[in-house]
Protein backbone atom coordinates (compact mmCIF):
# COMPACT_ATOMS: atom_id res chain seq x y z
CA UNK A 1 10.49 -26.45 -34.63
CA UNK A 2 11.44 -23.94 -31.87
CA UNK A 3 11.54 -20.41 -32.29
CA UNK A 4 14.84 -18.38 -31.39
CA UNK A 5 14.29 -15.99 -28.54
CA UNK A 6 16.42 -12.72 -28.71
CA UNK A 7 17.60 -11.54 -25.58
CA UNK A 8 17.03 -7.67 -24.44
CA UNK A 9 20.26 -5.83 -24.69
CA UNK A 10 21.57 -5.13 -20.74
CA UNK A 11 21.09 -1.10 -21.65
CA UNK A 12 17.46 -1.45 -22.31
CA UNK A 13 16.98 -3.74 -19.57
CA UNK A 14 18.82 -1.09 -16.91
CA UNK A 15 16.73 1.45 -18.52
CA UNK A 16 13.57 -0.10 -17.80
CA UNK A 17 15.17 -0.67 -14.10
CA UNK A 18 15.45 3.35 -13.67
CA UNK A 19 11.96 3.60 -15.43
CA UNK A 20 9.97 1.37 -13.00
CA UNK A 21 12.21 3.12 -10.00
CA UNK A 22 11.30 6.00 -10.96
CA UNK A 23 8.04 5.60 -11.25
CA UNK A 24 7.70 4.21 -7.72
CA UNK A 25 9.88 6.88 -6.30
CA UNK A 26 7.32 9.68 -8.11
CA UNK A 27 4.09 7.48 -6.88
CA UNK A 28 5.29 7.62 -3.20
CA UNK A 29 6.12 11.54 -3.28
CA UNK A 30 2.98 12.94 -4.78
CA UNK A 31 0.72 10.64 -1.96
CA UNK A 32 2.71 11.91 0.75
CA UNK A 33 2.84 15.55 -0.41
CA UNK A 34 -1.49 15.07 -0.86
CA UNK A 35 -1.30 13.74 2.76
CA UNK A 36 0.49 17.15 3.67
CA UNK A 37 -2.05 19.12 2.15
CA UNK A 38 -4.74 17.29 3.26
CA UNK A 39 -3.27 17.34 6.73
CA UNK A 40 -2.68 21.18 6.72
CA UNK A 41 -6.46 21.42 6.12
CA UNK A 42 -7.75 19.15 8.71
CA UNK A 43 -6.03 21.30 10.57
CA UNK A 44 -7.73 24.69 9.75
CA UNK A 45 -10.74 22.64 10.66
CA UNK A 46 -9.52 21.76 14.16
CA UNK A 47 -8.59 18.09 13.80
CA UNK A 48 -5.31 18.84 15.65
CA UNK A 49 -4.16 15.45 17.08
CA UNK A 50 -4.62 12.71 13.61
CA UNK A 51 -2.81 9.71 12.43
CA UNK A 52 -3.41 7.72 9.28
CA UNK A 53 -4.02 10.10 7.10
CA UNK A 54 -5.45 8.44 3.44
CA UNK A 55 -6.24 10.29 0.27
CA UNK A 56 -8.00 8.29 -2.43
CA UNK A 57 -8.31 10.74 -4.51
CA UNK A 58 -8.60 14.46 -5.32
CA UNK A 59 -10.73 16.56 -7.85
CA UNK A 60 -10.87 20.23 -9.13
CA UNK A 61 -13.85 21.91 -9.09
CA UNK A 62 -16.36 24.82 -9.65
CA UNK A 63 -18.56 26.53 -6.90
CA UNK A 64 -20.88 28.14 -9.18
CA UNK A 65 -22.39 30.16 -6.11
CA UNK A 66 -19.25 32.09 -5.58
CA UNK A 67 -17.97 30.96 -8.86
CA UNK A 68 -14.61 30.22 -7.77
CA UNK A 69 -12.29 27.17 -8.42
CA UNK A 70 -11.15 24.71 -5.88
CA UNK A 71 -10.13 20.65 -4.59
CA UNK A 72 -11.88 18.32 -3.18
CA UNK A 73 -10.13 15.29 -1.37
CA UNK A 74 -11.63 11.82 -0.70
CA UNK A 75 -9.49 11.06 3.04
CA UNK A 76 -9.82 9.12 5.71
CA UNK A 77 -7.84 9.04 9.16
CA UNK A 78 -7.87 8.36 12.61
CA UNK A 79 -8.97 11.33 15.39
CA UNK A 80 -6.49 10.23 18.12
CA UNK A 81 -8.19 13.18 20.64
CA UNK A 82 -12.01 11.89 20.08
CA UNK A 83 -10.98 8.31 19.64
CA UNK A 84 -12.50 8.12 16.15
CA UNK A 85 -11.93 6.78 12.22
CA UNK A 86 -13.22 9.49 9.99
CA UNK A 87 -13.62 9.47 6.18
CA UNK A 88 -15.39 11.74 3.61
CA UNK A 89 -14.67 14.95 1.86
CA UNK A 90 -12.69 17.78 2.84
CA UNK A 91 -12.78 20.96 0.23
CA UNK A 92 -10.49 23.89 -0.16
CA UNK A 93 -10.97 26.43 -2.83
CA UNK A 94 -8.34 29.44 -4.07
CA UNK A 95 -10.04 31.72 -1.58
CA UNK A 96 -8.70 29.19 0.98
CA UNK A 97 -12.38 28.55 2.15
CA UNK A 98 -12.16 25.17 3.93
CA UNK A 99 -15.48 23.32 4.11
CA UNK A 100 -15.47 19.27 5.51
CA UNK A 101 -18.35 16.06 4.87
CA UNK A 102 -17.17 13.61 7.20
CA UNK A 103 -18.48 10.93 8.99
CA UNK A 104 -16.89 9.56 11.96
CA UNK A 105 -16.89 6.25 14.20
CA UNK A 106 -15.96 5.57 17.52
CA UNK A 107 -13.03 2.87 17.88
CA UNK A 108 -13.89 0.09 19.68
């Protein structure tokens, strides 16, 4: 005994079209404006000359010494003046304080 498959009606299946394009369209604009953002603050902290820049992920938080809120960004990138790859944590907080943890490698 087989069972009878329905077929999706062609306006559900064009909405789900717009749905997933959308959805890629949105994915690809927020990780290039965090690679702005992220690039505007390397370049407070004098990484002037960078390619490649990566954010994996960001986070709000709390500097309970000054007790004021702020973002911290997990990046990496490429320092085309010094020749390096450099990846850690670069922080920013609503005072626009700008603090970095990076470690960096020479390219061979």
């Amino acid at each position: 005994m087989e069972t009878e498959v329905r077929k999706l009606p062609k306006k559900t299946v064009y909405f789900m079209i717009i749905l997933v394009s959308l959805g890629f369209i949105w994915f690809f604009l927020v990780s290039y404006g965090q690679s702005q953002k992220v690039t505007k603050i390397l370049h407070q902290l004098g990484y002037n000359n960078i390619e490649n820049v990566k954010v994996y992920a960001n986070h709000e938080f709390l500097r309970e010494d000054i007790n004021v809120k702020g973002y911290k960004y997990t990046v990496s990138f490429t320092d085309l003046s010094k020749n390096e790859i450099c990846k850690g944590f670069v922080l920013k907080d609503f005072k626009r304080n700008v603090e970095k943890d990076l470690t960096c490698k020479k390219i061979k």
